[in-house]
Protein backbone atom coordinates (compact mmCIF):
# COMPACT_ATOMS: atom_id res chain seq x y z
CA UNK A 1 8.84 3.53 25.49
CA UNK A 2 6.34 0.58 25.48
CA UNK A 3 6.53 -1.73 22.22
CA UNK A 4 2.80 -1.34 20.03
CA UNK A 5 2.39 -4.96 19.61
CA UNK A 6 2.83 -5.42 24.14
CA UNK A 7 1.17 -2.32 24.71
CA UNK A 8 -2.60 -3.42 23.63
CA UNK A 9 -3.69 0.57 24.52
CA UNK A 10 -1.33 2.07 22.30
CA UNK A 11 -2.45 -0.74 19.97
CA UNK A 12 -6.14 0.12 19.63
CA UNK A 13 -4.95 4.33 18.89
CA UNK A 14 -6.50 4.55 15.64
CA UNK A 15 -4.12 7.56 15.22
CA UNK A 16 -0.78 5.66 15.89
CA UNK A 17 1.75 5.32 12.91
CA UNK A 18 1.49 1.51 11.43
CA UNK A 19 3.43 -0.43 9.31
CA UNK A 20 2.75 -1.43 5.95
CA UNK A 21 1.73 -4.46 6.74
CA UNK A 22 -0.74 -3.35 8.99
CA UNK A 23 -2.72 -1.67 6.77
CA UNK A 24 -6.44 -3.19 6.12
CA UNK A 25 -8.28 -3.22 3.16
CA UNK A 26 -11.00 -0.31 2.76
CA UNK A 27 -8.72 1.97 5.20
CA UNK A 28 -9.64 5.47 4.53
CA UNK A 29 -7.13 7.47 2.37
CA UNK A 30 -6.69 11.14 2.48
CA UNK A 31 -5.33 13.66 0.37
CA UNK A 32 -2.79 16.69 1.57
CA UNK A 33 -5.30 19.02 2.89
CA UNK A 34 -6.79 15.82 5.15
CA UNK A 35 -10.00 15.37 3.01
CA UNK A 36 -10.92 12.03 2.30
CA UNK A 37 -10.73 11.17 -0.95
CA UNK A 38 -11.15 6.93 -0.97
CA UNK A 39 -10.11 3.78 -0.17
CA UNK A 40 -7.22 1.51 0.10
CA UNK A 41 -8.30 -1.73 -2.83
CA UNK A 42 -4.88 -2.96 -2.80
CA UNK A 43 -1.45 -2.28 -1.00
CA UNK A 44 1.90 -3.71 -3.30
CA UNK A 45 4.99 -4.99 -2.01
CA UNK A 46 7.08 -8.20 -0.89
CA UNK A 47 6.36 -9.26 2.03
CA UNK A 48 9.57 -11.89 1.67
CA UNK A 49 11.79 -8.80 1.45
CA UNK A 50 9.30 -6.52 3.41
CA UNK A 51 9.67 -3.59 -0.01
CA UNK A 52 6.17 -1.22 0.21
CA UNK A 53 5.58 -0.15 -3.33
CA UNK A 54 2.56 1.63 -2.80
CA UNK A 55 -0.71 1.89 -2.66
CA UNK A 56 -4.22 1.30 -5.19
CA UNK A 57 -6.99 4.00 -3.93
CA UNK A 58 -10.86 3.46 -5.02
CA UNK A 59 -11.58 6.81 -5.77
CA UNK A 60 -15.04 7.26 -4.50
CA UNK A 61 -18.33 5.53 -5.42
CA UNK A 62 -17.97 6.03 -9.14
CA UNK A 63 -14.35 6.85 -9.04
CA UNK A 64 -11.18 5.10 -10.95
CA UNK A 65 -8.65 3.10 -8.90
CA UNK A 66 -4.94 4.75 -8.84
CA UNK A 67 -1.66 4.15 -7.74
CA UNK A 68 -0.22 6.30 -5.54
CA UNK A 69 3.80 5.28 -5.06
CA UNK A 70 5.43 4.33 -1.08
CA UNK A 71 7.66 7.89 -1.44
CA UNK A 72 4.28 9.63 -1.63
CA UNK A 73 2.02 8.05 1.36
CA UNK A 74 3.22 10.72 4.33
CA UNK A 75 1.40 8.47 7.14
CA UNK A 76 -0.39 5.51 7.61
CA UNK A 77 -2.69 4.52 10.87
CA UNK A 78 -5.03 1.83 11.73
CA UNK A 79 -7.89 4.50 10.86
CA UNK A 80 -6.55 6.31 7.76
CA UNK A 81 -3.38 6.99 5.22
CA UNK A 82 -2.42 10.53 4.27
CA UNK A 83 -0.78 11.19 0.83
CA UNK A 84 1.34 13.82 -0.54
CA UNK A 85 -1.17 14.68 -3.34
CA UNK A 86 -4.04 17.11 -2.92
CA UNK A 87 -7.47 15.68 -3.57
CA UNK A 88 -7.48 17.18 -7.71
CA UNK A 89 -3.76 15.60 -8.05
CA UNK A 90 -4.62 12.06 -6.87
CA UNK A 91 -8.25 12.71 -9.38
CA UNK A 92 -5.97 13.35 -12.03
CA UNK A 93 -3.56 10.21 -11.92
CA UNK A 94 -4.37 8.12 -14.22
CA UNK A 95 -6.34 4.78 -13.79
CA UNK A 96 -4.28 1.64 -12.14
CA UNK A 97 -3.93 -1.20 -14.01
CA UNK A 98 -2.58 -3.93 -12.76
CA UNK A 99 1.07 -6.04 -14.29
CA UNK A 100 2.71 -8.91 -14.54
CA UNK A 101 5.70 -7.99 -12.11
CA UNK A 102 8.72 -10.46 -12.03
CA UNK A 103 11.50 -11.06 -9.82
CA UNK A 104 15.06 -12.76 -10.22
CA UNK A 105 14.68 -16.66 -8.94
CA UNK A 106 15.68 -19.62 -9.07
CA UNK A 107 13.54 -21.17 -12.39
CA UNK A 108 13.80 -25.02 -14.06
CA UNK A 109 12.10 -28.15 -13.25
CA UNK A 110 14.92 -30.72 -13.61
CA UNK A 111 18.05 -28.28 -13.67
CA UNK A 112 17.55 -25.32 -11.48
CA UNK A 113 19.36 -21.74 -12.80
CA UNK A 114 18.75 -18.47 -12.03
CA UNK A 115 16.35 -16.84 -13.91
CA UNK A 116 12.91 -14.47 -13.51
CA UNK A 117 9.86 -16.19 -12.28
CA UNK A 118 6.79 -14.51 -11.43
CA UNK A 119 6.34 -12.28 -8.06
CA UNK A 120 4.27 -14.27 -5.42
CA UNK A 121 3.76 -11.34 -3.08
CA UNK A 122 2.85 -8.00 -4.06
C-alpha cells in the first residue's frame, strides 16, 4: 500500500482519512447524520507531543463556536470532519471559551526547576 504523502493521487482524495495535523482552517464539519453543521475555527493540541484535544466548530453564520472533544470527531478528511453528535446535540453544547492551559516545564530565569509554564502549542 502506497504511503499518502509519496502517492500525490491518493493525496489530492478529498475523502481520504487525515491526520490531525492536516486539518485546515474553515474545513467543513458534519454532524452524525452527515449534515453540515459548520466550520473548523480552531483545532487544540501539542504538536511537541502530537496530543489532538479537539476541535472549535463556528456554528453557522450567526451561530456560537463549540468544542467538540478528539474521542468524539469519528473522521477527518481534507474536505470535511464527521462528529459523533447529531446536528441538535452539537447546537446544544454550550459556547467555547477559550483558557489559559498549562503544562509541566522547566520554569526560572537564573535557576531552572521544574515547574508549570504556559502551553505554546494548542
Amino acid at each position: 500500500m502506497p504511503d499518502t504523502e509519496l502517492d500525490p493521487e491518493r493525496a489530492q482524495d478529498p475523502e481520504q482519512p487525515i491526520a490531525w495535523r492536516g486539518v485546515l482552517q474553515e474545513t467543513a464539519v458534519r454532524s452524525s447524520e452527515g449534515e453540515p453543521v459548520g466550520h473548523i475555527v480552531d483545532l487544540l493540541g501539542s504538536d511537541e507531543e502530537d496530543i489532538f484535544h479537539g476541535i472549535v466548530v463556528h456554528l453557522g453564520r450567526l451561530g456560537h463556536e463549540v468544542f467538540i472533544p478528539a474521542d468524539d470527531v469519528t473522521l477527518m478528511t481534507p474536505s470535511h470532519i464527521d462528529v459523533a453528535y447529531t446536528a441538535d446535540q452539537i447546537h446544544a453544547l454550550p459556547q467555547h471559551t477559550e483558557e489559559r492551559q498549562f503544562e509541566l516545564g522547566w520554569v526560572g530565569f537564573f535557576r531552572k526547576h521544574l515547574g508549570w509554564k504556559r502551553e505554546r502549542d494548542r
